[in-house]
N, C-alpha and C. Protein backbone atom coordinates (compact mmCIF):
# COMPACT_ATOMS: atom_id res chain seq x y z
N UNK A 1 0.81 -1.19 0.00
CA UNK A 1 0.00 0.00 0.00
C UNK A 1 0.86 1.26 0.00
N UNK A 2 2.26 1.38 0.25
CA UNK A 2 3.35 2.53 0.54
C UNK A 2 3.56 2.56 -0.90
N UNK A 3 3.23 1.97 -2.09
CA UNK A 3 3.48 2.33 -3.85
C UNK A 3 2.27 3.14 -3.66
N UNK A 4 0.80 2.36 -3.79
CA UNK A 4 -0.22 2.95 -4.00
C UNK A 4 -0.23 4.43 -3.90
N UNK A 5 -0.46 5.05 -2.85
CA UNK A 5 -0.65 6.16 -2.42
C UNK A 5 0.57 7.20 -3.61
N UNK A 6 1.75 6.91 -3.56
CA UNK A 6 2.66 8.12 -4.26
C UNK A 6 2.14 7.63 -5.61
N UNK A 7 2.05 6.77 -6.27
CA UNK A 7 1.57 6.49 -7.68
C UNK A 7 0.24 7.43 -7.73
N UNK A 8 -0.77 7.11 -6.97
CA UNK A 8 -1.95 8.24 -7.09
C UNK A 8 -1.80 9.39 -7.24
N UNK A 9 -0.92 9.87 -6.21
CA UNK A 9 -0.35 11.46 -6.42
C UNK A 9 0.30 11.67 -7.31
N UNK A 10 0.95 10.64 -7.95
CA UNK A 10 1.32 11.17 -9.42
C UNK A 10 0.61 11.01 -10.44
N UNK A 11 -0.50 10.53 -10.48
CA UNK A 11 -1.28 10.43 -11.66
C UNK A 11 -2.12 11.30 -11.72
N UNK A 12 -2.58 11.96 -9.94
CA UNK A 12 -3.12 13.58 -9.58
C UNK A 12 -2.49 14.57 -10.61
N UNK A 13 -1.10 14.81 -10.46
CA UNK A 13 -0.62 15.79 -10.57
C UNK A 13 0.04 16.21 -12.18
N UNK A 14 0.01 14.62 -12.52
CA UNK A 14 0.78 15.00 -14.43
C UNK A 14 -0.41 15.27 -15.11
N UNK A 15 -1.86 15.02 -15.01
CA UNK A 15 -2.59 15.75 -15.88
C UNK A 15 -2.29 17.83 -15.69
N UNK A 16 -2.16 17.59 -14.05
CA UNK A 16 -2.44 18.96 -14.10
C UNK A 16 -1.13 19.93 -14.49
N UNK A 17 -0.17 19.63 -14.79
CA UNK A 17 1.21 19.91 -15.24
C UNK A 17 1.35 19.94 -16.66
N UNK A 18 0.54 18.43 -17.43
CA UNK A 18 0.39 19.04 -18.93
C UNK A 18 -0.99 19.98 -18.72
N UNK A 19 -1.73 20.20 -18.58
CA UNK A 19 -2.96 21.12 -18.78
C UNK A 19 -2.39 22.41 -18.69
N UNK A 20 -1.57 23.05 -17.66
CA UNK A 20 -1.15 24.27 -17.50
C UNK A 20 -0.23 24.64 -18.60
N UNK A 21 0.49 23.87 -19.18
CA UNK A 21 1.58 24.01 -20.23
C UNK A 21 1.10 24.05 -21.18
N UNK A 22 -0.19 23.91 -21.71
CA UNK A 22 -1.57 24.63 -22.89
C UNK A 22 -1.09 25.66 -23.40
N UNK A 23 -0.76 25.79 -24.93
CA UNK A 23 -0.84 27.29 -25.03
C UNK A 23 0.30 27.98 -24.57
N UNK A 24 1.17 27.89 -23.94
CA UNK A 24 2.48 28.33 -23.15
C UNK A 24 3.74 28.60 -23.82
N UNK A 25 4.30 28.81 -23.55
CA UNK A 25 6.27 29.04 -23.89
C UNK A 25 6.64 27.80 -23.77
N UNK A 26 8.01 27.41 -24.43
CA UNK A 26 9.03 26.22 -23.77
C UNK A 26 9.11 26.81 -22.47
N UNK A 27 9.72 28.28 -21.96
CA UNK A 27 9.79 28.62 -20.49
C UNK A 27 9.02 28.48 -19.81
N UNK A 28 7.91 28.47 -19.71
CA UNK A 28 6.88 28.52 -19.17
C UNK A 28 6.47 27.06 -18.96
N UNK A 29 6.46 26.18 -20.01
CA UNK A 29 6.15 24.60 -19.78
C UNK A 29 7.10 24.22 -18.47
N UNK A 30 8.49 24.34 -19.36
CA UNK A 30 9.86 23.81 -17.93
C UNK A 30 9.24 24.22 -16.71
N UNK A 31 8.56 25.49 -16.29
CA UNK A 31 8.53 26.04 -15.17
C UNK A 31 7.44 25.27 -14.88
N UNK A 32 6.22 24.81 -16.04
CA UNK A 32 5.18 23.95 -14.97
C UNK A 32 5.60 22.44 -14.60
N UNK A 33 6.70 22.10 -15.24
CA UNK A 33 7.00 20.81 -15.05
C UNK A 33 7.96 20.95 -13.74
N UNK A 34 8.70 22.03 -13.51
CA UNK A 34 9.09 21.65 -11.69
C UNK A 34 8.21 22.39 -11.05
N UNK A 35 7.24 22.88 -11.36
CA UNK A 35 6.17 23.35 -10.09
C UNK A 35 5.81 21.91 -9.62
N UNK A 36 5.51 21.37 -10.84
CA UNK A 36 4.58 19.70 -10.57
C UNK A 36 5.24 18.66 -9.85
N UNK A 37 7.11 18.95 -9.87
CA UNK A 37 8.14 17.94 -9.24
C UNK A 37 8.28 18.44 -8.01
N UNK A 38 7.87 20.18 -7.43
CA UNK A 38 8.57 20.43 -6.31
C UNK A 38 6.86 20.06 -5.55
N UNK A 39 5.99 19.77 -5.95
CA UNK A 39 4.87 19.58 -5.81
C UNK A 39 4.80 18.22 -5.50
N UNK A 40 5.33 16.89 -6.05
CA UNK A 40 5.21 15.94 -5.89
C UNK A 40 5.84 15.56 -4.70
N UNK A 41 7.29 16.03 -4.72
CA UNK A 41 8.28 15.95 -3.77
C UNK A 41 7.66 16.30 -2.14
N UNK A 42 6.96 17.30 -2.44
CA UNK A 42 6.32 17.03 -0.80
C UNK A 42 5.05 16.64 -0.66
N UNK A 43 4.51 16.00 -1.68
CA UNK A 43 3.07 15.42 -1.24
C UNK A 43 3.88 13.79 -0.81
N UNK A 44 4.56 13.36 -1.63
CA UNK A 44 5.10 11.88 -1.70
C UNK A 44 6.47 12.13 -0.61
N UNK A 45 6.73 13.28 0.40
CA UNK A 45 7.92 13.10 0.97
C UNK A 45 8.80 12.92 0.18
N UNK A 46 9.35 13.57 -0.42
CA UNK A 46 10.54 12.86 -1.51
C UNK A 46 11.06 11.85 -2.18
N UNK A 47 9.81 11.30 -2.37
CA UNK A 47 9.63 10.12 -3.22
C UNK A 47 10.86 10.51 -4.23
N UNK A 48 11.86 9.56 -4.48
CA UNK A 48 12.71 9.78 -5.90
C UNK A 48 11.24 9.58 -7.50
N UNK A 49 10.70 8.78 -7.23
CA UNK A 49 9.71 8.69 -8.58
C UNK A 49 9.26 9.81 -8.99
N UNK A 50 9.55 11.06 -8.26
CA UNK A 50 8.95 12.60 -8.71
C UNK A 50 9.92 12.50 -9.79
N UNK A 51 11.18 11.89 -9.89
CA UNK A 51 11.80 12.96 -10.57
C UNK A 51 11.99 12.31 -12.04
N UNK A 52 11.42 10.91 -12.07
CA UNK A 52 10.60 10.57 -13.62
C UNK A 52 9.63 11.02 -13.93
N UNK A 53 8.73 11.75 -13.01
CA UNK A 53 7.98 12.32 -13.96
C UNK A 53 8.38 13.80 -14.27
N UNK A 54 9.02 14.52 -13.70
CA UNK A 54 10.32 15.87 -14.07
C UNK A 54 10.61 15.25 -15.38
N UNK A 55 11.39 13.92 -15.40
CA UNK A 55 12.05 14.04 -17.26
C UNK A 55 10.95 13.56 -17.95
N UNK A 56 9.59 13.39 -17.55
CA UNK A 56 8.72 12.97 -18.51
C UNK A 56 8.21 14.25 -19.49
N UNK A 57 7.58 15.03 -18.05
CA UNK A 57 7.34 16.44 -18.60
C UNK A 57 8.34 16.88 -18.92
N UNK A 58 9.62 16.95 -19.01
CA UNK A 58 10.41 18.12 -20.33
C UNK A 58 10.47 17.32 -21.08
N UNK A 59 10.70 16.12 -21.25
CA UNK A 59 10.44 15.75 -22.64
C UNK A 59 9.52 16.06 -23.29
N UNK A 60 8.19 16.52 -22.50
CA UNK A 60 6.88 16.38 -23.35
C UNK A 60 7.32 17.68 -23.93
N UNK A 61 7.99 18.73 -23.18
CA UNK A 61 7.60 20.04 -23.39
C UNK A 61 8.83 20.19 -24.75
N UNK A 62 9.85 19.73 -25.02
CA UNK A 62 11.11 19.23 -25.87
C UNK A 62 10.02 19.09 -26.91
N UNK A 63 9.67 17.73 -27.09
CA UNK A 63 8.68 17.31 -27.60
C UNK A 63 7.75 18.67 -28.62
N UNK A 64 6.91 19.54 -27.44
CA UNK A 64 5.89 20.31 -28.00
C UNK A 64 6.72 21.65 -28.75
N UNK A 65 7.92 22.02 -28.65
CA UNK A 65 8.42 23.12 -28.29
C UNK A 65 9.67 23.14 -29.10
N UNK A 66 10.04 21.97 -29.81
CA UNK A 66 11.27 21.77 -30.47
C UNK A 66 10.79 21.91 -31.64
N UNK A 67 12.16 22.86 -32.57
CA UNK A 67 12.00 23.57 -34.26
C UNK A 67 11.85 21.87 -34.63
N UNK A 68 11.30 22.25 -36.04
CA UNK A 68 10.82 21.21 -36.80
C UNK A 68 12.53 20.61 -37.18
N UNK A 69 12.64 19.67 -36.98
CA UNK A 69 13.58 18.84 -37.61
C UNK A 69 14.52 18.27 -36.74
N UNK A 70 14.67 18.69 -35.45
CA UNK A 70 15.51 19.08 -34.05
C UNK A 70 15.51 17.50 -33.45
């Protein structure tokens, strides 16, 4: 039951990390993707698993935000 609980809070918190990054800057994405890690980090006590989802979201934001061909 000590997975359960931090897995929930992370599945809380990455919708709401891509939703804010809508419409946004690359700066602005990066910045919602460690709001969402410094966010995780103390709901989960410092769960290390915050910080896969940190390289999930910049990838996404890499991903949304990178010149065509990059």
């Amino acid at each position: 039951m000590k997975i359960a609980a931090p897995l929930a809070v992370l599945l809380m918190l990455l919708p709401v990390t891509v939703a804010r990054s809508e419409g946004s800057s690359a700066k602005q994405c990066a910045t919602d993707c460690r709001a969402g890690h410094d966010q995780c980090r103390i709901a989960t006590k410092n769960n290390p698993s915050c910080d896969a989802q940190l390289q999930r979201c910049m990838q996404g934001c890499l991903r949304k935000y990178a010149p065509c061909g990059a």
